[in-house]
Protein backbone atom coordinates (compact mmCIF):
# COMPACT_ATOMS: atom_id res chain seq x y z
CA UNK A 1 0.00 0.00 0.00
CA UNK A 2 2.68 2.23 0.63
CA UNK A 3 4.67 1.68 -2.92
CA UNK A 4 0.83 2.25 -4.38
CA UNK A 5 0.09 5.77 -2.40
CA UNK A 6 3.51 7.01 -2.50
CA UNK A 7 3.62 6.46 -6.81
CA UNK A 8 -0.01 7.45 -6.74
CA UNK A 9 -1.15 4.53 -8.31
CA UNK A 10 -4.87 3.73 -6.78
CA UNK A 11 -7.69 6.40 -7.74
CA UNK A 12 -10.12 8.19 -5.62
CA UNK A 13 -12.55 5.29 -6.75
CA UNK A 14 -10.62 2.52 -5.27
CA UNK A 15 -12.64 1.57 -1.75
CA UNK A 16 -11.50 -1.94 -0.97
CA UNK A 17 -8.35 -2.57 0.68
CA UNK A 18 -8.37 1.43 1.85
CA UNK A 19 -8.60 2.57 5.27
CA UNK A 20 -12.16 4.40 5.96
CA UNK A 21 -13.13 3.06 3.12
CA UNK A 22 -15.14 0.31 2.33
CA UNK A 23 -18.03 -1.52 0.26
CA UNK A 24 -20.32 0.40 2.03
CA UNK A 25 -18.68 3.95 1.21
CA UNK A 26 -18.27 3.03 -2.59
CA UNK A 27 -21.55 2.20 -2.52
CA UNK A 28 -22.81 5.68 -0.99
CA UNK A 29 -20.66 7.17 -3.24
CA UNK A 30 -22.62 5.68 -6.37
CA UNK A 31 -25.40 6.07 -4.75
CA UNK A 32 -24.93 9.98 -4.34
CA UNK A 33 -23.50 10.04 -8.13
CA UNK A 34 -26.84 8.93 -10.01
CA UNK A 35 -29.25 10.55 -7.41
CA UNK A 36 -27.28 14.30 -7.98
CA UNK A 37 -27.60 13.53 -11.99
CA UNK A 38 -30.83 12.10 -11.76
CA UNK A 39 -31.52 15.82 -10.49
CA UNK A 40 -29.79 17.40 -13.16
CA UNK A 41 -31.92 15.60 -15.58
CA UNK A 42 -29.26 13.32 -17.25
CA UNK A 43 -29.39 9.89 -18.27
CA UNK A 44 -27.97 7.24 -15.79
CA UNK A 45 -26.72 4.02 -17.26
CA UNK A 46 -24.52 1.56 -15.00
CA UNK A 47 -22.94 -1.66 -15.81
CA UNK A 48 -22.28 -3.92 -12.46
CA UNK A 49 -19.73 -6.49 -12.93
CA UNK A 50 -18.98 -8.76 -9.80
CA UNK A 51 -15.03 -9.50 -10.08
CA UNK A 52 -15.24 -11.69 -6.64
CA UNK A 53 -14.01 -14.59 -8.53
CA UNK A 54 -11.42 -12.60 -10.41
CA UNK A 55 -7.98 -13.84 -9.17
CA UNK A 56 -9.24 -17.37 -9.03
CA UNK A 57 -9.40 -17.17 -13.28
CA UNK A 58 -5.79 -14.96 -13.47
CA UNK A 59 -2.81 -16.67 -14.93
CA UNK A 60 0.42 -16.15 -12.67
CA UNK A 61 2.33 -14.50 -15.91
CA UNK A 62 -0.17 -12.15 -15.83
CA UNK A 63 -0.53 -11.46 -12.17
CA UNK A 64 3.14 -11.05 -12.21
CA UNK A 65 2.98 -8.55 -15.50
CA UNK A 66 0.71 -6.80 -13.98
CA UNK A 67 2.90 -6.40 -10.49
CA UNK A 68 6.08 -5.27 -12.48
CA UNK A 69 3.99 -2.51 -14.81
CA UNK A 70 3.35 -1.13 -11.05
CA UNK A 71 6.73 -1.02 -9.71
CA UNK A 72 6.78 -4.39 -8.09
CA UNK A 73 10.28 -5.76 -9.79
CA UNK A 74 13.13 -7.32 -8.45
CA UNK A 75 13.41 -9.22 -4.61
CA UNK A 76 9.38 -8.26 -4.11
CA UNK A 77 8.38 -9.89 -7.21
CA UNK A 78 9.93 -12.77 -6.68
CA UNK A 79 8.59 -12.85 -3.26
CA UNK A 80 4.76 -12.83 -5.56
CA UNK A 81 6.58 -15.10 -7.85
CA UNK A 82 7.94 -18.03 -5.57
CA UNK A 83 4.31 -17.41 -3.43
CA UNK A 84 2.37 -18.41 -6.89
CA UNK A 85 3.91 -20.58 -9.09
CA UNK A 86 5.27 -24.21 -8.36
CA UNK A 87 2.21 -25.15 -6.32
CA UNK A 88 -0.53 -28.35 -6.67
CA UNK A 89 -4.06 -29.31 -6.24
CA UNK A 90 -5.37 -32.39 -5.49
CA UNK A 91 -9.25 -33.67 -4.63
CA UNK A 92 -10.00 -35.95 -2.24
CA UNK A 93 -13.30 -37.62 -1.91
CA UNK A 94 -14.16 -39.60 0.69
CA UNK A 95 -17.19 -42.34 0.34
CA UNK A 96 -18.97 -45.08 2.25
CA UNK A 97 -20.51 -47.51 1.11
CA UNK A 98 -21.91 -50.56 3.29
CA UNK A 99 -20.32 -49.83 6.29
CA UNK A 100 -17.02 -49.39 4.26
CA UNK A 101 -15.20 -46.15 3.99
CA UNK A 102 -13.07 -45.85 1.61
CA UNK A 103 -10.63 -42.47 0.38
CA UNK A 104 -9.74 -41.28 -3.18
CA UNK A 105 -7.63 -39.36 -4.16
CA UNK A 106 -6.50 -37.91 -7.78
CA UNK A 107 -2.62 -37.39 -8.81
CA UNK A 108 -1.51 -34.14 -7.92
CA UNK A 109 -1.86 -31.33 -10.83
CA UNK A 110 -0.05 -27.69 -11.02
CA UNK A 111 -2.23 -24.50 -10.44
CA UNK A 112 -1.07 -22.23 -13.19
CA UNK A 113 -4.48 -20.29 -12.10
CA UNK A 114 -5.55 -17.88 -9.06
CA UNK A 115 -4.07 -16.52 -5.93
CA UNK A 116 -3.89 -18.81 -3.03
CA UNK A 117 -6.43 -18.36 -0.58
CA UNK A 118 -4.78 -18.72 3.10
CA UNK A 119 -1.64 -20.71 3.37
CA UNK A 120 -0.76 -24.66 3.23
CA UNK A 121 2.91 -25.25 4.12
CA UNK A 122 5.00 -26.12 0.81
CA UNK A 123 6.66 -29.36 0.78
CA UNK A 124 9.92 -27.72 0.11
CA UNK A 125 10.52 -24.46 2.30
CA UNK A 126 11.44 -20.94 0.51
CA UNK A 127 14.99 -19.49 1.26
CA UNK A 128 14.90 -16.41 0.50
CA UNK A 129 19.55 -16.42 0.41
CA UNK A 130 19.30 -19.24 -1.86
């Protein structure tokens, strides 16, 4: 946040992530927009677009494209980098079935895809001197 306010990089509109700003206040805000040009007799059109699922559909070439065209280069992007790529998802199911319980499990597949939610140990630990 502090690279992004000190280069001036978020707009007046941005509301999430902000302090004193939140959901709430960027919806007031649109609120008061189309109710003071409602008043001035001009046409209000609005397109709403819910991006909640966004990062899960990102690829991590762009995420990291996107970090380096706003500032984010060198030892901090490959903090984002080693935090995103070389990661795997498995499902596991478990079933039972006449008093039988029974566990499966698929192979392990690489997430090329999203921004990881929380944090599951790696197998391998990051060293950041390496």
């Amino acid at each position: 946040m502090d690279h992004c306010e000190l280069h001036h990089l978020l707009t007046d509109n941005q509301h999430g992530f902000i302090k004193g700003r939140s959901t709430t206040s960027a919806i007031i805000k649109l609120a008061e927009f189309i109710i003071d040009n409602l008043e001035e007799k001009n046409i209000v059109t609005s397109i709403m677009l819910d991006f909640s699922k966004a990062f899960d559909c990102l690829g991590h070439e762009l995420i990291l494209y996107k970090l380096e065209q706003l500032g984010i280069k060198g030892h901090a992007k490959e903090w984002f980098k080693s935090y995103l790529e070389g990661r795997s998802q498995t499902v596991e199911i478990q079933c039972r079935h006449k008093n039988l319980s029974q566990t499966l499990r698929s192979n392990p597949l690489p997430v090329k895809r999203g921004v990881p939610q929380g944090s599951v140990p790696r197998t391998s630990p990051i060293h950041p001197h390496d």
